[in-house]
PDB file of N, CA and C in Angstrom:
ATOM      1  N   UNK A   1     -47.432  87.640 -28.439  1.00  0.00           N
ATOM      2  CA  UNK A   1     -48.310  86.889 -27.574  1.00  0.00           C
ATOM      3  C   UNK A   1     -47.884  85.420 -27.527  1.00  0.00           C
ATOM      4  N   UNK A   2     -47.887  84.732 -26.246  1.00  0.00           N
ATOM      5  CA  UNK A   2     -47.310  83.530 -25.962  1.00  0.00           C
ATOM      6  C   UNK A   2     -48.225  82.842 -26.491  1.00  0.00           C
ATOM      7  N   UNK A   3     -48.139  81.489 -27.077  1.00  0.00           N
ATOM      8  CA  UNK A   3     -49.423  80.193 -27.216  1.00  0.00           C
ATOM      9  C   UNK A   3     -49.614  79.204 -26.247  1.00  0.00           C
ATOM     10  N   UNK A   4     -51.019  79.200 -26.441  1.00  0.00           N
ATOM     11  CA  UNK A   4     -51.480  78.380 -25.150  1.00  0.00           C
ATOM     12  C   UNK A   4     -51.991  77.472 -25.602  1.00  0.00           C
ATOM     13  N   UNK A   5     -50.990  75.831 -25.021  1.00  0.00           N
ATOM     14  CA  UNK A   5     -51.323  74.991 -26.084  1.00  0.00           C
ATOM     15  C   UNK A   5     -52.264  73.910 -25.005  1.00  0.00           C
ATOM     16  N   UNK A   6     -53.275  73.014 -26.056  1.00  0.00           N
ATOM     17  CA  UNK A   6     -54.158  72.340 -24.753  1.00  0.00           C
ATOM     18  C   UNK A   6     -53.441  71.404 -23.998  1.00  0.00           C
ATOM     19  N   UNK A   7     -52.459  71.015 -24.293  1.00  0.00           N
ATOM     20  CA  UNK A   7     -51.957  69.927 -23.940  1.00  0.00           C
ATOM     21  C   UNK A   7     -50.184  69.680 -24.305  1.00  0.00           C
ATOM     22  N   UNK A   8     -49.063  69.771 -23.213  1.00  0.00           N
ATOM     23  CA  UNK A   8     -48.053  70.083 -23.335  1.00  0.00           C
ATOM     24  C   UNK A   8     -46.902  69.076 -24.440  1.00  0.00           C
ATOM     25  N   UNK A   9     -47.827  68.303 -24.953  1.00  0.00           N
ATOM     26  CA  UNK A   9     -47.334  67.389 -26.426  1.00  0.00           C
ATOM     27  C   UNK A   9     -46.590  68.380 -27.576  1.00  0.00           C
ATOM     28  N   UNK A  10     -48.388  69.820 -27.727  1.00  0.00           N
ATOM     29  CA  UNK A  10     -47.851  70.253 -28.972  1.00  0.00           C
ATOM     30  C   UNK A  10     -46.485  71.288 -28.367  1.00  0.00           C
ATOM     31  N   UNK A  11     -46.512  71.894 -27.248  1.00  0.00           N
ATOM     32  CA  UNK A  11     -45.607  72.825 -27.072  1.00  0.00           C
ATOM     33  C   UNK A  11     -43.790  71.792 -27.373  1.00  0.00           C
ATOM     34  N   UNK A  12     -44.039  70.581 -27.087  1.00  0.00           N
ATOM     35  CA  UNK A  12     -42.569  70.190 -27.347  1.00  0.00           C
ATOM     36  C   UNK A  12     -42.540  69.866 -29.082  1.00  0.00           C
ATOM     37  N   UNK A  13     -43.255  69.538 -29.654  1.00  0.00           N
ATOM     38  CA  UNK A  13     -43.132  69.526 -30.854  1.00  0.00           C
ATOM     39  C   UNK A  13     -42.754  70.578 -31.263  1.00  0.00           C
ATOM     40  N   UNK A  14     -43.482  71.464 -31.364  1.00  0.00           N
ATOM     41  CA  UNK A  14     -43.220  72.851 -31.884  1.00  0.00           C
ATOM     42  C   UNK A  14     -41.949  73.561 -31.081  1.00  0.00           C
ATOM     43  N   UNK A  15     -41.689  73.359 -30.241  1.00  0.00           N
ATOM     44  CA  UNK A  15     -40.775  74.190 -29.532  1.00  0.00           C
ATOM     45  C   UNK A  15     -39.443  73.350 -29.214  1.00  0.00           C
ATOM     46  N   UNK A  16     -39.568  72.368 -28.703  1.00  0.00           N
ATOM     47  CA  UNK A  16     -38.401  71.305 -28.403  1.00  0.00           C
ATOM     48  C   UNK A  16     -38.924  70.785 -27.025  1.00  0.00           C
ATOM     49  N   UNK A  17     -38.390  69.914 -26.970  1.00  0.00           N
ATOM     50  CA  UNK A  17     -38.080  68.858 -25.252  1.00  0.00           C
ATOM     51  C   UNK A  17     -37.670  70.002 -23.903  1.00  0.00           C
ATOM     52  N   UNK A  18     -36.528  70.748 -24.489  1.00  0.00           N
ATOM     53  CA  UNK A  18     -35.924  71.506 -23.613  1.00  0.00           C
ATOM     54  C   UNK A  18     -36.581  72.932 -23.015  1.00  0.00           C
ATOM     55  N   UNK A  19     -37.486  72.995 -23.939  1.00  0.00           N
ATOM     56  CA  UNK A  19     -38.584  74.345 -23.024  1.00  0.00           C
ATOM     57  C   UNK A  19     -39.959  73.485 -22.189  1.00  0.00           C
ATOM     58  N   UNK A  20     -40.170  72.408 -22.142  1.00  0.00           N
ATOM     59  CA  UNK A  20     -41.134  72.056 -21.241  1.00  0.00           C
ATOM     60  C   UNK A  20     -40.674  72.064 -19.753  1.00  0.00           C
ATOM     61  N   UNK A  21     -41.392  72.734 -19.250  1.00  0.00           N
ATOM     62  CA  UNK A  21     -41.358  72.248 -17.391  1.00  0.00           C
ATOM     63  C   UNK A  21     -40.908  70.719 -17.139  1.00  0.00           C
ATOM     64  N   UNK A  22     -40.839  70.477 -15.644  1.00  0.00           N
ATOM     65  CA  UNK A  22     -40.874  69.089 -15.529  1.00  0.00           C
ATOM     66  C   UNK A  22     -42.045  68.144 -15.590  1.00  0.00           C
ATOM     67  N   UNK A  23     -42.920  69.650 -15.259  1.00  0.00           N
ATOM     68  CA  UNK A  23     -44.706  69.142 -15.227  1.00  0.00           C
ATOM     69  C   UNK A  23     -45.112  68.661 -16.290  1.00  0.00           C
ATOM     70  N   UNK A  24     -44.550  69.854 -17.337  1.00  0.00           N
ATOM     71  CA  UNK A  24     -45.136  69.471 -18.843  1.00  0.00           C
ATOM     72  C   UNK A  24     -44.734  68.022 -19.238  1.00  0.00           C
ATOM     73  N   UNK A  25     -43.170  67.489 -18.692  1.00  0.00           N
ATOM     74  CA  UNK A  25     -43.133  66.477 -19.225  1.00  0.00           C
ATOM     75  C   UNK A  25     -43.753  65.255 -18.923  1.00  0.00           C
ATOM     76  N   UNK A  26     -43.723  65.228 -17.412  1.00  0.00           N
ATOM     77  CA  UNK A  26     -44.358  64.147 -16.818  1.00  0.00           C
ATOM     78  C   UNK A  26     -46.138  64.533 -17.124  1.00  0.00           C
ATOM     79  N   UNK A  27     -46.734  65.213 -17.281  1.00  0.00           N
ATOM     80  CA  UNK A  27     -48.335  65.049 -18.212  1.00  0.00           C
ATOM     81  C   UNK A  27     -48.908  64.699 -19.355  1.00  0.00           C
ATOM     82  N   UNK A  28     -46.920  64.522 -19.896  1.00  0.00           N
ATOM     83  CA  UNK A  28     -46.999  64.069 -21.412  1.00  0.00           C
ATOM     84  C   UNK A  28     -47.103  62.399 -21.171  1.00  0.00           C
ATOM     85  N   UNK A  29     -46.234  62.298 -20.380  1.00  0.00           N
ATOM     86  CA  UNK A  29     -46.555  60.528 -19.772  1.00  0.00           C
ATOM     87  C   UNK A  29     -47.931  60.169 -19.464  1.00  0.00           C
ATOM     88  N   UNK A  30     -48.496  60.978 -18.289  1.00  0.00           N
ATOM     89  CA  UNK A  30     -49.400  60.797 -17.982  1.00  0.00           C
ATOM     90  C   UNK A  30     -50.592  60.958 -18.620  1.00  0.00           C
ATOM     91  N   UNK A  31     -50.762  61.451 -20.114  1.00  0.00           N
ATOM     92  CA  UNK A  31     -51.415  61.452 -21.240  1.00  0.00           C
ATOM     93  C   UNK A  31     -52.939  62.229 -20.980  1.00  0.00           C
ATOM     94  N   UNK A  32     -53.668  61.362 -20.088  1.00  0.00           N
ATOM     95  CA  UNK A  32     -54.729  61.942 -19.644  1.00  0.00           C
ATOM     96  C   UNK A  32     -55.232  62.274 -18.238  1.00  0.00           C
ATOM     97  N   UNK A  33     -56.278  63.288 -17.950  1.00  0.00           N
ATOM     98  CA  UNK A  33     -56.197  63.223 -16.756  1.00  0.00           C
ATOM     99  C   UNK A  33     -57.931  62.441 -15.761  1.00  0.00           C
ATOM    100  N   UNK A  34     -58.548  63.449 -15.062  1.00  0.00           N
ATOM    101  CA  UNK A  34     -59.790  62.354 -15.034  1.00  0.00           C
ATOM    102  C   UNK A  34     -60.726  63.929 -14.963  1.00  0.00           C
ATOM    103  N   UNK A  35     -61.796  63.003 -14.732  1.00  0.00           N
ATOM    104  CA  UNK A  35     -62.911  64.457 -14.561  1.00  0.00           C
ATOM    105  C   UNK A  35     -62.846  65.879 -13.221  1.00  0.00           C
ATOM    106  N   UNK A  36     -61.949  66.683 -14.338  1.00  0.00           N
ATOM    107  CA  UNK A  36     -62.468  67.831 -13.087  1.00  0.00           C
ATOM    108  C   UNK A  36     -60.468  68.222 -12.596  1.00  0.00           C
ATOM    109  N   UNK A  37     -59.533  67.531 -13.804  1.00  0.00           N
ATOM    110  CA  UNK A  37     -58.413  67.226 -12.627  1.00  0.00           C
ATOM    111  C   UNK A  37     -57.306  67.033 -14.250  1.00  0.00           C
ATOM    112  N   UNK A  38     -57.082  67.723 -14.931  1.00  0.00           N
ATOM    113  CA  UNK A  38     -56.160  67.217 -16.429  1.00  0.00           C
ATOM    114  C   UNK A  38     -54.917  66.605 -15.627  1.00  0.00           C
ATOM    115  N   UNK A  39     -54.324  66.145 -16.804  1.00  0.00           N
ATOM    116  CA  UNK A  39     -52.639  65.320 -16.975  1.00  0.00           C
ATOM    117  C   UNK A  39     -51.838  66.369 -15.960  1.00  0.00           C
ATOM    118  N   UNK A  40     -51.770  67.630 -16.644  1.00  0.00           N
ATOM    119  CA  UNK A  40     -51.490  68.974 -16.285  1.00  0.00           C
ATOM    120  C   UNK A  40     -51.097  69.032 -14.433  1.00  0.00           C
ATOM    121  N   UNK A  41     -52.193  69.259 -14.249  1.00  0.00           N
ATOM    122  CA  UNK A  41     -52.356  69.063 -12.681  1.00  0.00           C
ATOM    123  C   UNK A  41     -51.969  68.463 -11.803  1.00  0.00           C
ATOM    124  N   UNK A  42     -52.315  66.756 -12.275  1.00  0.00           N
ATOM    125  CA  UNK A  42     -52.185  65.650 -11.462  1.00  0.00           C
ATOM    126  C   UNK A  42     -50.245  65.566 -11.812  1.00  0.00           C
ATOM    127  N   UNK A  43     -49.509  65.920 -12.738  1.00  0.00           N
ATOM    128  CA  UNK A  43     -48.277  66.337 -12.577  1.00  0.00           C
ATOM    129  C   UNK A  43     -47.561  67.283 -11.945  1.00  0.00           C
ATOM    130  N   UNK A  44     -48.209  68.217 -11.855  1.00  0.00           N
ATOM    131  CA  UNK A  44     -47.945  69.278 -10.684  1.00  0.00           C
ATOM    132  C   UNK A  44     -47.923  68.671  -9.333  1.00  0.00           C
ATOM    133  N   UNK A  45     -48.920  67.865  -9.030  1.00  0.00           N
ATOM    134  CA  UNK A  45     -49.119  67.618  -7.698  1.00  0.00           C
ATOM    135  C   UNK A  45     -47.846  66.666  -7.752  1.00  0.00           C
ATOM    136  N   UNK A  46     -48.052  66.053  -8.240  1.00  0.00           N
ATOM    137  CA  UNK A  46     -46.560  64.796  -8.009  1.00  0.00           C
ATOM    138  C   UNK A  46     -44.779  65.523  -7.671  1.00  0.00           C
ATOM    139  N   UNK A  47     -44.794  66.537  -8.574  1.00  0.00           N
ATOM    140  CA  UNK A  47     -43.548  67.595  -8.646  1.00  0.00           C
ATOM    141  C   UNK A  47     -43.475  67.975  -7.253  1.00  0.00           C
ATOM    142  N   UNK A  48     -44.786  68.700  -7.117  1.00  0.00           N
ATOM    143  CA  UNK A  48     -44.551  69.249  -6.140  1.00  0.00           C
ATOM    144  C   UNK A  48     -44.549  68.535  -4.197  1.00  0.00           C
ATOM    145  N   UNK A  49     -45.055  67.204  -4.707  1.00  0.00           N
ATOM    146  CA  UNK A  49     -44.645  66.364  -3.196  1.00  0.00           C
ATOM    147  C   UNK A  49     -43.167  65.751  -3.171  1.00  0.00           C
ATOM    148  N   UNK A  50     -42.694  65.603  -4.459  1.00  0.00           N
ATOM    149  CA  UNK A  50     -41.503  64.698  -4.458  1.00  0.00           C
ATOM    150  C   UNK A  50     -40.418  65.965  -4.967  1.00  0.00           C
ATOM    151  N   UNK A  51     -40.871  67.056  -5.388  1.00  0.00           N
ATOM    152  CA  UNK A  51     -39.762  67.902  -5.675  1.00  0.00           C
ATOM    153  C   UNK A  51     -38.602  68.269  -6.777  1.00  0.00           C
ATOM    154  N   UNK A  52     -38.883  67.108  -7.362  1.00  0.00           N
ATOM    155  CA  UNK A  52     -38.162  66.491  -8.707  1.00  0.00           C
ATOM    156  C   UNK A  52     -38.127  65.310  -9.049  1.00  0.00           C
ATOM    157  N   UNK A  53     -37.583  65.524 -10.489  1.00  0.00           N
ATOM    158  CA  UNK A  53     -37.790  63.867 -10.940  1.00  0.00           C
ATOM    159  C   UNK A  53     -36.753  63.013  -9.901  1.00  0.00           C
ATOM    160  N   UNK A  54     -35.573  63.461  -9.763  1.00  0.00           N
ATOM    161  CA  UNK A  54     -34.939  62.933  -8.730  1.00  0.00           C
ATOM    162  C   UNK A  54     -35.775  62.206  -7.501  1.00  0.00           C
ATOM    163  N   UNK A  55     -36.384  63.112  -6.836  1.00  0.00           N
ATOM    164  CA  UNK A  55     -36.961  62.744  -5.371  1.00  0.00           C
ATOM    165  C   UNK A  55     -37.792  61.707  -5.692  1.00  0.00           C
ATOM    166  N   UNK A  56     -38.465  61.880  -7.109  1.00  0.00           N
ATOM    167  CA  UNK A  56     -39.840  60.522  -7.628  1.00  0.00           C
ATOM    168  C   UNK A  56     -39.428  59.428  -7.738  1.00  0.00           C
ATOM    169  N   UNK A  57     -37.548  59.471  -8.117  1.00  0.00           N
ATOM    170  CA  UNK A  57     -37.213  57.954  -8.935  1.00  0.00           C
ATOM    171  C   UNK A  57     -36.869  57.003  -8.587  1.00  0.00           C
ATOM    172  N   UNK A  58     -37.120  56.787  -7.237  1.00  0.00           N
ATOM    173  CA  UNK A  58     -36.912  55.636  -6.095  1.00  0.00           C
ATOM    174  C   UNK A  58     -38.155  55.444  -5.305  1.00  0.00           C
ATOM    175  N   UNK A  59     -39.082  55.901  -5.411  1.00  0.00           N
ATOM    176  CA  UNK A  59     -40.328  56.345  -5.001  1.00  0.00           C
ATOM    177  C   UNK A  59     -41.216  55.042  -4.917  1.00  0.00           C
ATOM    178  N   UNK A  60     -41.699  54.245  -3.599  1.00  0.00           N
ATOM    179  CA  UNK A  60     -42.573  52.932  -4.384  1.00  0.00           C
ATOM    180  C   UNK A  60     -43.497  53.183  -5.378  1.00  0.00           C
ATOM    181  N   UNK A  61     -44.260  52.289  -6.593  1.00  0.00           N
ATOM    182  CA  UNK A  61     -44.496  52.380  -7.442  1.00  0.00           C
ATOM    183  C   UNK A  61     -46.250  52.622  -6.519  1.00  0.00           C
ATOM    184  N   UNK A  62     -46.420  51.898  -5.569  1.00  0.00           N
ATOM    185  CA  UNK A  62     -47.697  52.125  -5.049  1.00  0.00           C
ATOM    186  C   UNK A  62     -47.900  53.817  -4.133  1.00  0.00           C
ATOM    187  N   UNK A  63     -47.318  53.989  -3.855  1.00  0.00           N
ATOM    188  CA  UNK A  63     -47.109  55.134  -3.453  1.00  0.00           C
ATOM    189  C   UNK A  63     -47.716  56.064  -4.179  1.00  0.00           C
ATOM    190  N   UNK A  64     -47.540  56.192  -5.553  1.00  0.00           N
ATOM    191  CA  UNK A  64     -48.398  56.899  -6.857  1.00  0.00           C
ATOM    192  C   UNK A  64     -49.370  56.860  -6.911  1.00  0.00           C
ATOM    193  N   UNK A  65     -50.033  55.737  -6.089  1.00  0.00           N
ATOM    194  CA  UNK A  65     -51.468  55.570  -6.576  1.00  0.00           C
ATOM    195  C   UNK A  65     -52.590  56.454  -5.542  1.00  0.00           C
ATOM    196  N   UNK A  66     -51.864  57.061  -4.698  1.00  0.00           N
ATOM    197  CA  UNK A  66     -52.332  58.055  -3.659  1.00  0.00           C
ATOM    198  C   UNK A  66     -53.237  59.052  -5.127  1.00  0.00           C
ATOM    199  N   UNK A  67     -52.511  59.691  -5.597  1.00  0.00           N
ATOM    200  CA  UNK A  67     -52.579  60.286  -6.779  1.00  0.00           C
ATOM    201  C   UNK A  67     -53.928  60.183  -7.185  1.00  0.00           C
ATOM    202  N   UNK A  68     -55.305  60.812  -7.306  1.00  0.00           N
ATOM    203  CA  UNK A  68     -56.617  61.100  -8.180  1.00  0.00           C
ATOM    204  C   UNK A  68     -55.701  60.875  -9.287  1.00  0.00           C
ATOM    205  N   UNK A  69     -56.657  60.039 -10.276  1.00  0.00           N
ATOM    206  CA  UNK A  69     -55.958  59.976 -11.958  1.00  0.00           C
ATOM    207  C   UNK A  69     -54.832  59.189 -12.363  1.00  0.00           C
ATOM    208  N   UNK A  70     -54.565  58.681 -11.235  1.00  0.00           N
ATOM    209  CA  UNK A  70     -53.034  57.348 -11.991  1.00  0.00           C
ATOM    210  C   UNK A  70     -53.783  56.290 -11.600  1.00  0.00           C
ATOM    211  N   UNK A  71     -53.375  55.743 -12.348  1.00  0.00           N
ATOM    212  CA  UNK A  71     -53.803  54.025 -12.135  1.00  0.00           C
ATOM    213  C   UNK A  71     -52.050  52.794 -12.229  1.00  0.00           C
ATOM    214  N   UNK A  72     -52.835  52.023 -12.704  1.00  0.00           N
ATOM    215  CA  UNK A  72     -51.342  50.990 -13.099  1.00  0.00           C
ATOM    216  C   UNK A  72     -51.032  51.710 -14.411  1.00  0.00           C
ATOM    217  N   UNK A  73     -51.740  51.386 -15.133  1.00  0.00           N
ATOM    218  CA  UNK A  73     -50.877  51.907 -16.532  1.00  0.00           C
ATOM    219  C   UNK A  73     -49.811  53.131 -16.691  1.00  0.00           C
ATOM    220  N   UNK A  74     -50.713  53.848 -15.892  1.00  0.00           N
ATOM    221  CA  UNK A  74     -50.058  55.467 -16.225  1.00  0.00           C
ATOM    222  C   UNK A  74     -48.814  55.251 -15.480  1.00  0.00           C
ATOM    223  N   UNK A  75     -48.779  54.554 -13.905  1.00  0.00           N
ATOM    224  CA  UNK A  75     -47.550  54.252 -13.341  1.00  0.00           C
ATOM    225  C   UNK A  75     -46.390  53.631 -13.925  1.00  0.00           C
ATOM    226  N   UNK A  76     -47.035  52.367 -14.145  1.00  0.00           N
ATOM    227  CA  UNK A  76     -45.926  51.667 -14.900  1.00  0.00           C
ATOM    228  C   UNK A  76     -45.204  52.479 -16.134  1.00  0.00           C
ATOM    229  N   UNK A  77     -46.032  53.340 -16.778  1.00  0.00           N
ATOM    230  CA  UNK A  77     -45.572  54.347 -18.056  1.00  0.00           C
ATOM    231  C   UNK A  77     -44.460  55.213 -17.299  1.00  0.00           C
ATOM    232  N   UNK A  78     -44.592  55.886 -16.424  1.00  0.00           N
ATOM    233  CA  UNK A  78     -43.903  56.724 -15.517  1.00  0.00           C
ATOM    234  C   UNK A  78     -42.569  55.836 -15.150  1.00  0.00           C
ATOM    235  N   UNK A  79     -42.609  54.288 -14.550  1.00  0.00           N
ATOM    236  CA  UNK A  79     -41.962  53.758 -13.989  1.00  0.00           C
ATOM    237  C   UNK A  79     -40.662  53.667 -15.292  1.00  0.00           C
ATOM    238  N   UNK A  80     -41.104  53.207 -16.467  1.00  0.00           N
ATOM    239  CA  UNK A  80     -40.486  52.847 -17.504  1.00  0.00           C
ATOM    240  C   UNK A  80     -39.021  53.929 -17.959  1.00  0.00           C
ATOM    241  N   UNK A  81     -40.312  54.666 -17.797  1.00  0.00           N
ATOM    242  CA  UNK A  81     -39.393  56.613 -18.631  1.00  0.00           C
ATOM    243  C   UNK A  81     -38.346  56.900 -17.454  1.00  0.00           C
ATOM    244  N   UNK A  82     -38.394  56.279 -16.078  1.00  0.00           N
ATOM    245  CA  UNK A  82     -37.396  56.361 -15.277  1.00  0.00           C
ATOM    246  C   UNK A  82     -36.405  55.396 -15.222  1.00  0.00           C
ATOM    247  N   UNK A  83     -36.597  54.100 -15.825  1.00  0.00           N
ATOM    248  CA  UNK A  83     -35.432  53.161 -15.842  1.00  0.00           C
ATOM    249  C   UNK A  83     -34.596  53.712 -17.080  1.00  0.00           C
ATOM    250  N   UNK A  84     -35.471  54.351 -17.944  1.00  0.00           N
ATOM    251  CA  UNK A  84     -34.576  54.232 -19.736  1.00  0.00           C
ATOM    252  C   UNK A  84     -33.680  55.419 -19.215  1.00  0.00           C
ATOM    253  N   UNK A  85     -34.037  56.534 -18.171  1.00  0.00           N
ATOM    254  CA  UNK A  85     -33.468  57.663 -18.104  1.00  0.00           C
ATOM    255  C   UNK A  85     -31.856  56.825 -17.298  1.00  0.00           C
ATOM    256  N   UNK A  86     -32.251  55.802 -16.133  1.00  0.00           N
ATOM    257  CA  UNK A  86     -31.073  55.735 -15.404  1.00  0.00           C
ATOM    258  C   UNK A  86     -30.508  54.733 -16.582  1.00  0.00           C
ATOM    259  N   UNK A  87     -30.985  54.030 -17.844  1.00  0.00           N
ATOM    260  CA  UNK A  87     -29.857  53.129 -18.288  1.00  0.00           C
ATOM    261  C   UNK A  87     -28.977  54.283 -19.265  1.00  0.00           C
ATOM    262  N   UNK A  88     -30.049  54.758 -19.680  1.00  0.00           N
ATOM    263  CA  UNK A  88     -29.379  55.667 -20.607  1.00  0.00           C
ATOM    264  C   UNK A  88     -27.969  56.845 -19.507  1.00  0.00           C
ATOM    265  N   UNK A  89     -27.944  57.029 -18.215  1.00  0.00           N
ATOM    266  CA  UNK A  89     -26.953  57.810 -17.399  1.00  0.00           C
ATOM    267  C   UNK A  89     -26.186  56.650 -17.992  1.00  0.00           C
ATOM    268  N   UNK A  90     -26.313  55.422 -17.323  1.00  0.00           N
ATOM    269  CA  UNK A  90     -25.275  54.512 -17.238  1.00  0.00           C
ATOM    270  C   UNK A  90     -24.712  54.341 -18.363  1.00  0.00           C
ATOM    271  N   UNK A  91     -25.171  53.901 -19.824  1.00  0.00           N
ATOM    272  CA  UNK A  91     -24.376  54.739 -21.186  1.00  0.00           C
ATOM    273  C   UNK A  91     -23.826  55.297 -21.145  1.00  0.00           C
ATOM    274  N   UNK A  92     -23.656  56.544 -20.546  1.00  0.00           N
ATOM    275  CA  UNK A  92     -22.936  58.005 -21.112  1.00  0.00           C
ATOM    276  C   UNK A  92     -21.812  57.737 -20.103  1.00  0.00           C
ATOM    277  N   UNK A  93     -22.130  57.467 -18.841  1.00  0.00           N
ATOM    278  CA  UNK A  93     -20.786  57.382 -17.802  1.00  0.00           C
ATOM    279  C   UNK A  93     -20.119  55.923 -18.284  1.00  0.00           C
ATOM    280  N   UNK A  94     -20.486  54.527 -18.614  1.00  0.00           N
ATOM    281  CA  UNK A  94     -19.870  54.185 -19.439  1.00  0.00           C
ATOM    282  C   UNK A  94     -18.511  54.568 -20.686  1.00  0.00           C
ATOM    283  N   UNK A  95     -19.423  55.531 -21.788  1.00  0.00           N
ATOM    284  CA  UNK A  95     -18.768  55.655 -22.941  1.00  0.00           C
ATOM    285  C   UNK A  95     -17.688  56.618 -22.389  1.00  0.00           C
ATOM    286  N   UNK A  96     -18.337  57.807 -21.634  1.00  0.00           N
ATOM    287  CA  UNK A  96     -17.375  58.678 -21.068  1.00  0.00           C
ATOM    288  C   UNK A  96     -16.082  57.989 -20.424  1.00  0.00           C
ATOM    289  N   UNK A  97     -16.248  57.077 -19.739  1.00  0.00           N
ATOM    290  CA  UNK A  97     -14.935  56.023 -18.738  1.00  0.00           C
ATOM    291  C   UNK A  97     -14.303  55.453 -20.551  1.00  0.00           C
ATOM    292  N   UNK A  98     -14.834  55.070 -21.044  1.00  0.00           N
ATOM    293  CA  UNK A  98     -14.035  54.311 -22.534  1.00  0.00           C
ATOM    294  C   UNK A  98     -13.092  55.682 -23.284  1.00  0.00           C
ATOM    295  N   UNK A  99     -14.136  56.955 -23.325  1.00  0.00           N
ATOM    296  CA  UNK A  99     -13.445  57.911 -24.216  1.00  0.00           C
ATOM    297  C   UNK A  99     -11.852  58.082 -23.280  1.00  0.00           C
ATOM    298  N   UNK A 100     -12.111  57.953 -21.837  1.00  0.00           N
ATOM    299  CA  UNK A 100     -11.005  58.518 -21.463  1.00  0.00           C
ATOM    300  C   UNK A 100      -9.765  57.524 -21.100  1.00  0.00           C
ATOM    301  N   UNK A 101      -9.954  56.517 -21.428  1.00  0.00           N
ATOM    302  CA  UNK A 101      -9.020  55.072 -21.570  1.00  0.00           C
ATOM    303  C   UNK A 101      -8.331  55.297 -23.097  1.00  0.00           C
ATOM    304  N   UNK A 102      -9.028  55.833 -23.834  1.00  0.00           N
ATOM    305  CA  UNK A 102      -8.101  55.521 -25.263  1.00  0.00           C
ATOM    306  C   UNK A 102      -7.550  56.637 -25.237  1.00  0.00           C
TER     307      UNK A 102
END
């Protein structure tokens, strides 16, 4: 029998990063949700207008706020986890261009 966890935090602990949805992850950002509407959800809906994290990550930051349940905080939280993702690309294609110079 599968576990059904309340909130997609414990499933990456227990399980890893790499079995959460994209939903699960972005509800983990989005921490909470509002009355009537969880983290859960209001990440689904976002997935599913923008299609991927891709389609979200150029996305105006006001644009989000269409969204029941985001506010500034939760955005700016969202906004953040998308710059560290593109500095951290730029690292790897970096080190990768260095590994292949020496």
């Amino acid at each position: 029998m599968t576990k059904k966890w309340h909130h997609p935090g414990g499933k990456l602990r227990e399980q890893g990063a790499d079995t959460l949805s994209n939903a699960e992850l972005l509800a983990i950002l989005i921490s909470t949700g509002v009355k009537g509407k969880p983290a859960e959800k209001i990440a689904e809906e976002i997935i599913e207008r923008y299609g991927s994290f891709f389609g979200m990550a150029n996305q105006p930051l006001k644009d989000f706020l269409e969204f029941k349940g985001l506010g500034d905080t939760k955005i700016i939280r969202i906004a953040a986890a998308f710059e560290i993702g593109r500095r951290l690309a730029k690292e790897i294609v970096t080190h990768e261009k260095e590994k292949q110079t020496t």
